[in-house]
Protein backbone atom coordinates (compact mmCIF):
# COMPACT_ATOMS: atom_id res chain seq x y z
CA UNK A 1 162.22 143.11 64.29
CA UNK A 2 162.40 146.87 63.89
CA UNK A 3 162.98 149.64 66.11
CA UNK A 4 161.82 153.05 65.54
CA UNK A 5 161.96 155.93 67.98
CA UNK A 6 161.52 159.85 68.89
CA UNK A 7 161.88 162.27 70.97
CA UNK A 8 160.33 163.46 74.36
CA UNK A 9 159.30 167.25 73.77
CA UNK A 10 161.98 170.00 74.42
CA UNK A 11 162.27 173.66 74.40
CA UNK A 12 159.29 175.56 74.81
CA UNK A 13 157.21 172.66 72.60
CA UNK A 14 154.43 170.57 74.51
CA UNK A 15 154.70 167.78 72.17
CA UNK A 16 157.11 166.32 69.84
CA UNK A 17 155.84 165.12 66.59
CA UNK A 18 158.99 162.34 65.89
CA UNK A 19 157.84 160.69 69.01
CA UNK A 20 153.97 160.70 67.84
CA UNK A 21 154.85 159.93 64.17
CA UNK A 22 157.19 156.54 65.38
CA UNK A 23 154.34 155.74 67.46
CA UNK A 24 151.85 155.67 64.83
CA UNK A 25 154.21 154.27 62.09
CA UNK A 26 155.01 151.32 64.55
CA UNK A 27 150.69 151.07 65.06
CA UNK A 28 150.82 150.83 60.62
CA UNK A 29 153.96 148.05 60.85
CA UNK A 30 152.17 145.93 63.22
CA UNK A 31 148.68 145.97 61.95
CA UNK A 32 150.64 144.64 58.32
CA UNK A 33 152.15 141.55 60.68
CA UNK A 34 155.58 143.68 60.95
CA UNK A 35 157.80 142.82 64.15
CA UNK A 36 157.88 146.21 65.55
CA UNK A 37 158.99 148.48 68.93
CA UNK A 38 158.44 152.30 69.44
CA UNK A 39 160.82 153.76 72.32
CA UNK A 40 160.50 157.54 73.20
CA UNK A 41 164.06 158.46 74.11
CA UNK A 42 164.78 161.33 76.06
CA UNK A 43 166.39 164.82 74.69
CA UNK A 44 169.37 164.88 76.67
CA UNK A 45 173.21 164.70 75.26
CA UNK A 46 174.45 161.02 76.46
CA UNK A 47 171.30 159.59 78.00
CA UNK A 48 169.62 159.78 74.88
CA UNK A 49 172.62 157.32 73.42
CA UNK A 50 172.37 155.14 76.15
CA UNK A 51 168.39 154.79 76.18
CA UNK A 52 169.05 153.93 72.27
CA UNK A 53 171.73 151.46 72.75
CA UNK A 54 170.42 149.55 76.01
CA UNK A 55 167.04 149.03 73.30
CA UNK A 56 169.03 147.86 70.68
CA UNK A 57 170.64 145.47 73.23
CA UNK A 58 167.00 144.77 74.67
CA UNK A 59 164.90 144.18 71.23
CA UNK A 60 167.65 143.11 69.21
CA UNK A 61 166.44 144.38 65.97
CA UNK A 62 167.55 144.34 62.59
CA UNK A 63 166.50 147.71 60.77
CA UNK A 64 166.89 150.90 63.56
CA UNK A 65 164.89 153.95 62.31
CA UNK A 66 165.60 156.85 64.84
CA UNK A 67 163.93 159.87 64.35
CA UNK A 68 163.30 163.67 65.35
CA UNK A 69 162.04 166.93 64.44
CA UNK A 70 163.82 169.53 62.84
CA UNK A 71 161.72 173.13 62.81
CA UNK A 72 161.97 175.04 59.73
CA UNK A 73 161.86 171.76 57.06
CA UNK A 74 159.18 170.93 54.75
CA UNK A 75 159.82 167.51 53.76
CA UNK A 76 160.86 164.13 55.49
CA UNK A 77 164.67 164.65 55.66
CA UNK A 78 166.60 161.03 55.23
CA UNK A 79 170.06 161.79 56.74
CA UNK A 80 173.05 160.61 55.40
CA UNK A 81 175.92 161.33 57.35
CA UNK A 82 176.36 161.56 61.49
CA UNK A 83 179.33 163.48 62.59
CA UNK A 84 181.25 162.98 65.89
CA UNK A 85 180.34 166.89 67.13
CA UNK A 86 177.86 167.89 69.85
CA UNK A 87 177.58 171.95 69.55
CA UNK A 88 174.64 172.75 71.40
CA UNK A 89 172.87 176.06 70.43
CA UNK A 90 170.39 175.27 73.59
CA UNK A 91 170.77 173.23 76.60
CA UNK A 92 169.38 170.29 76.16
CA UNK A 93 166.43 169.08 78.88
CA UNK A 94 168.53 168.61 81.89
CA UNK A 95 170.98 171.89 81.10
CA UNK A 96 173.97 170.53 79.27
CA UNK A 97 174.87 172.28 76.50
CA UNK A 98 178.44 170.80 75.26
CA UNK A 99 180.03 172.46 73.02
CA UNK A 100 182.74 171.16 70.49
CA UNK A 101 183.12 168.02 72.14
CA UNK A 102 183.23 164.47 70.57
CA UNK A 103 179.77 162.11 70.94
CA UNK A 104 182.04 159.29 71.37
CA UNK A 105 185.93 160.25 72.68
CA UNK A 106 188.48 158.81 69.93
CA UNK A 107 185.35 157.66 67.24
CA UNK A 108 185.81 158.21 63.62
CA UNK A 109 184.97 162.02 62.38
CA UNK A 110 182.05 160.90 61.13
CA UNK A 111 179.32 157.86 60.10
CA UNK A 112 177.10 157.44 56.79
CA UNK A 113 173.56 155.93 57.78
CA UNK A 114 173.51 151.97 56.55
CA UNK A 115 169.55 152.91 55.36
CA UNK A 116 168.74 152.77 51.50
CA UNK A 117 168.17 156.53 51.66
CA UNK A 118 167.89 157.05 47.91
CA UNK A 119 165.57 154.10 47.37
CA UNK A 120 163.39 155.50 50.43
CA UNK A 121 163.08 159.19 49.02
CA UNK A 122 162.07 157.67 45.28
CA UNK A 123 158.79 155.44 47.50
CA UNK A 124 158.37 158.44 49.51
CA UNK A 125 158.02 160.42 46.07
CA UNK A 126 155.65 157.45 45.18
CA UNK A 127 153.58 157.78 47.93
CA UNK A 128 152.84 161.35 47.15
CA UNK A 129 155.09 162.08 50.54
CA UNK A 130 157.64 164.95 50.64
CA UNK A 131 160.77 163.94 51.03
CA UNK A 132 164.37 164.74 50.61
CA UNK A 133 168.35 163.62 51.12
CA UNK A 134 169.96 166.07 54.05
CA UNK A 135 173.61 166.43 54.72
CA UNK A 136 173.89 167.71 57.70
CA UNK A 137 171.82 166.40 61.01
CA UNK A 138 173.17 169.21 62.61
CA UNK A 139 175.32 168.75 65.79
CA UNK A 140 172.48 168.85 68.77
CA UNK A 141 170.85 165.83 70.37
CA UNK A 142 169.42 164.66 67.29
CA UNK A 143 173.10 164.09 65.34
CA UNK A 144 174.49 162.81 69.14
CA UNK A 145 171.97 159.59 68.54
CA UNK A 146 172.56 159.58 64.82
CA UNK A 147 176.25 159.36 65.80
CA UNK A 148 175.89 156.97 69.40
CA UNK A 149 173.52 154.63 66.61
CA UNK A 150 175.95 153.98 64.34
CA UNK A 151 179.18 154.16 66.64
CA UNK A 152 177.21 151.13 67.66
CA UNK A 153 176.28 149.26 64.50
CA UNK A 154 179.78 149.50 63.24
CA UNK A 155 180.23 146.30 65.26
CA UNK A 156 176.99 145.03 64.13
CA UNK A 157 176.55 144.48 60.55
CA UNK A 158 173.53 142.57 60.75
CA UNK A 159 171.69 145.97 62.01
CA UNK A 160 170.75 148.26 59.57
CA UNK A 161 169.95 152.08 60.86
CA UNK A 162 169.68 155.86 60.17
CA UNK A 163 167.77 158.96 61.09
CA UNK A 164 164.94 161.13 59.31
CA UNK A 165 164.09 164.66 60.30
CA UNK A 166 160.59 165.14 60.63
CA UNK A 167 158.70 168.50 59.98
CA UNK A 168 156.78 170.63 62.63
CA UNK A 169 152.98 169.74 63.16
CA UNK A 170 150.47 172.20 61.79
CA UNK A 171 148.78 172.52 65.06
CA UNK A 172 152.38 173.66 66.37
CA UNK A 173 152.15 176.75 64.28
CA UNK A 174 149.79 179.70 64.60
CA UNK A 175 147.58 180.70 61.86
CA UNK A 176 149.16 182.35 58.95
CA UNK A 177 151.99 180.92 59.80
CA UNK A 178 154.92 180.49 56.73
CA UNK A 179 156.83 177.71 58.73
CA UNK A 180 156.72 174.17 56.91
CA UNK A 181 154.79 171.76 58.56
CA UNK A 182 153.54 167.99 57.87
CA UNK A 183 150.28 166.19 59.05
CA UNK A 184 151.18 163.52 61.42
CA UNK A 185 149.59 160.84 59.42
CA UNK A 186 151.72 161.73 56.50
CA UNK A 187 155.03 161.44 58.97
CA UNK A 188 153.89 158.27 60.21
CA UNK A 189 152.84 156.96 56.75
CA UNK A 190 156.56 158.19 55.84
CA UNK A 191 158.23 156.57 59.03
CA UNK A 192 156.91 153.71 57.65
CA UNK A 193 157.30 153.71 53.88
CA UNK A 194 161.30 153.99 54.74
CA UNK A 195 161.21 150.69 56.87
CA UNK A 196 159.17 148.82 54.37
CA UNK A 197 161.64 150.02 51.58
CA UNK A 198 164.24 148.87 53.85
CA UNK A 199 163.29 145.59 54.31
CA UNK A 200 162.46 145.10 50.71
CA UNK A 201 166.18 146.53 49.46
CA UNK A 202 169.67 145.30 49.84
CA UNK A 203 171.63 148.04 47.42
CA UNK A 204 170.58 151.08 47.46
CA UNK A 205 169.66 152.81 44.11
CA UNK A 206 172.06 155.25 42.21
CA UNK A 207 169.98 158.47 41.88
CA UNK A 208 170.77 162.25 42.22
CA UNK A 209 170.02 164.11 45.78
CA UNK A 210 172.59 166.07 46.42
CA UNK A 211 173.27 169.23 47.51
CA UNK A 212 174.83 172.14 45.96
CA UNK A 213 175.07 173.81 49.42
């Protein structure tokens, strides 16, 4: 079984393409005869972690593909590591906006996602899909459900999970506009090249996609 999810819109956006793109890749999973759940979890610091880990209790997967969008980036951005660090630039939808406080109190500084992330950028680079390793999910709600994820697969082996960034829409941007964006198809055929690799690979490979800064 695999569980992928998004966001609910925030900020001043009406929709929010991780949301639409786990909703679609989870319509491509099922149509190949892949177990599959989309949940939409909301953008709020703690709630968000608890909507994620009551499904994961709920569906009892074993992959966990959590996504969101990150404004600015023009590929698919596999994360690799979740730090214990909300530092909210914005309040998130209900107001909070922590700042320098721990996701979980006492956790370890950080997590690495349990995803073949390497193996997943070389199919995405197959499939013709932009793609690329990230170090940083930043420290907003996005990292806080990287981080509650993990925190809770650390007791769960059999679970394998990690986060992707997904681009901005191109009907998000106005005309002319030089922000990166991604069709949704191509983020939903992405979401889903990642599980399939997933499913299909047990060691990661060893290839370079690092990051000078």
């Amino acid at each position: 079984m695999i569980l992928l999810t998004g966001f609910e819109p925030f900020g001043e956006d009406d929709v929010n393409p991780s949301w639409l793109a786990a909703r679609r890749a989870a319509g491509l999973l099922d149509s190949e005869g892949i177990a599959v759940e989309a949940v939409q979890l909301p953008c709020v610091f703690g709630e968000s972690g608890t909507v994620l880990t009551d499904a994961i209790t709920r569906v009892n997967p074993n992959i966990v593909l959590c996504a969101g969008v990150a404004g600015g980036r023009g590929r698919i951005s596999l994360e690799r590591v979740a730090i214990n660090c909300d530092d909210a630039r914005i309040p998130d939808n209900k107001g909070q906006r922590p700042i320098d406080e721990e996701v979980i109190r006492g956790g370890p500084a950080a997590y690495f996602s349990s995803l073949p992330i390497k193996a997943a950028l070389r199919a995405l680079q197959v499939a013709g899909i932009r793609g690329e390793v990230s170090q940083s999910a930043g420290t907003y709600v996005c990292n806080h459900v990287f981080y509650a994820l993990m925190h809770a697969l650390a007791s769960r082996p059999d679970i394998r999970g990690g986060f992707v960034h997904v681009p901005y829409l191109p009907e998000q941007l106005p005309d002319g506009s030089p922000t990166p964006s991604m069709p949704l198809e191509l983020m939903a055929e992405g979401l889903a090249v990642i599980v399939r690799t997933t499913l299909h690979t047990q060691a990661d490979v060893k290839m370079s996609a690092g990051a000078i800064r």
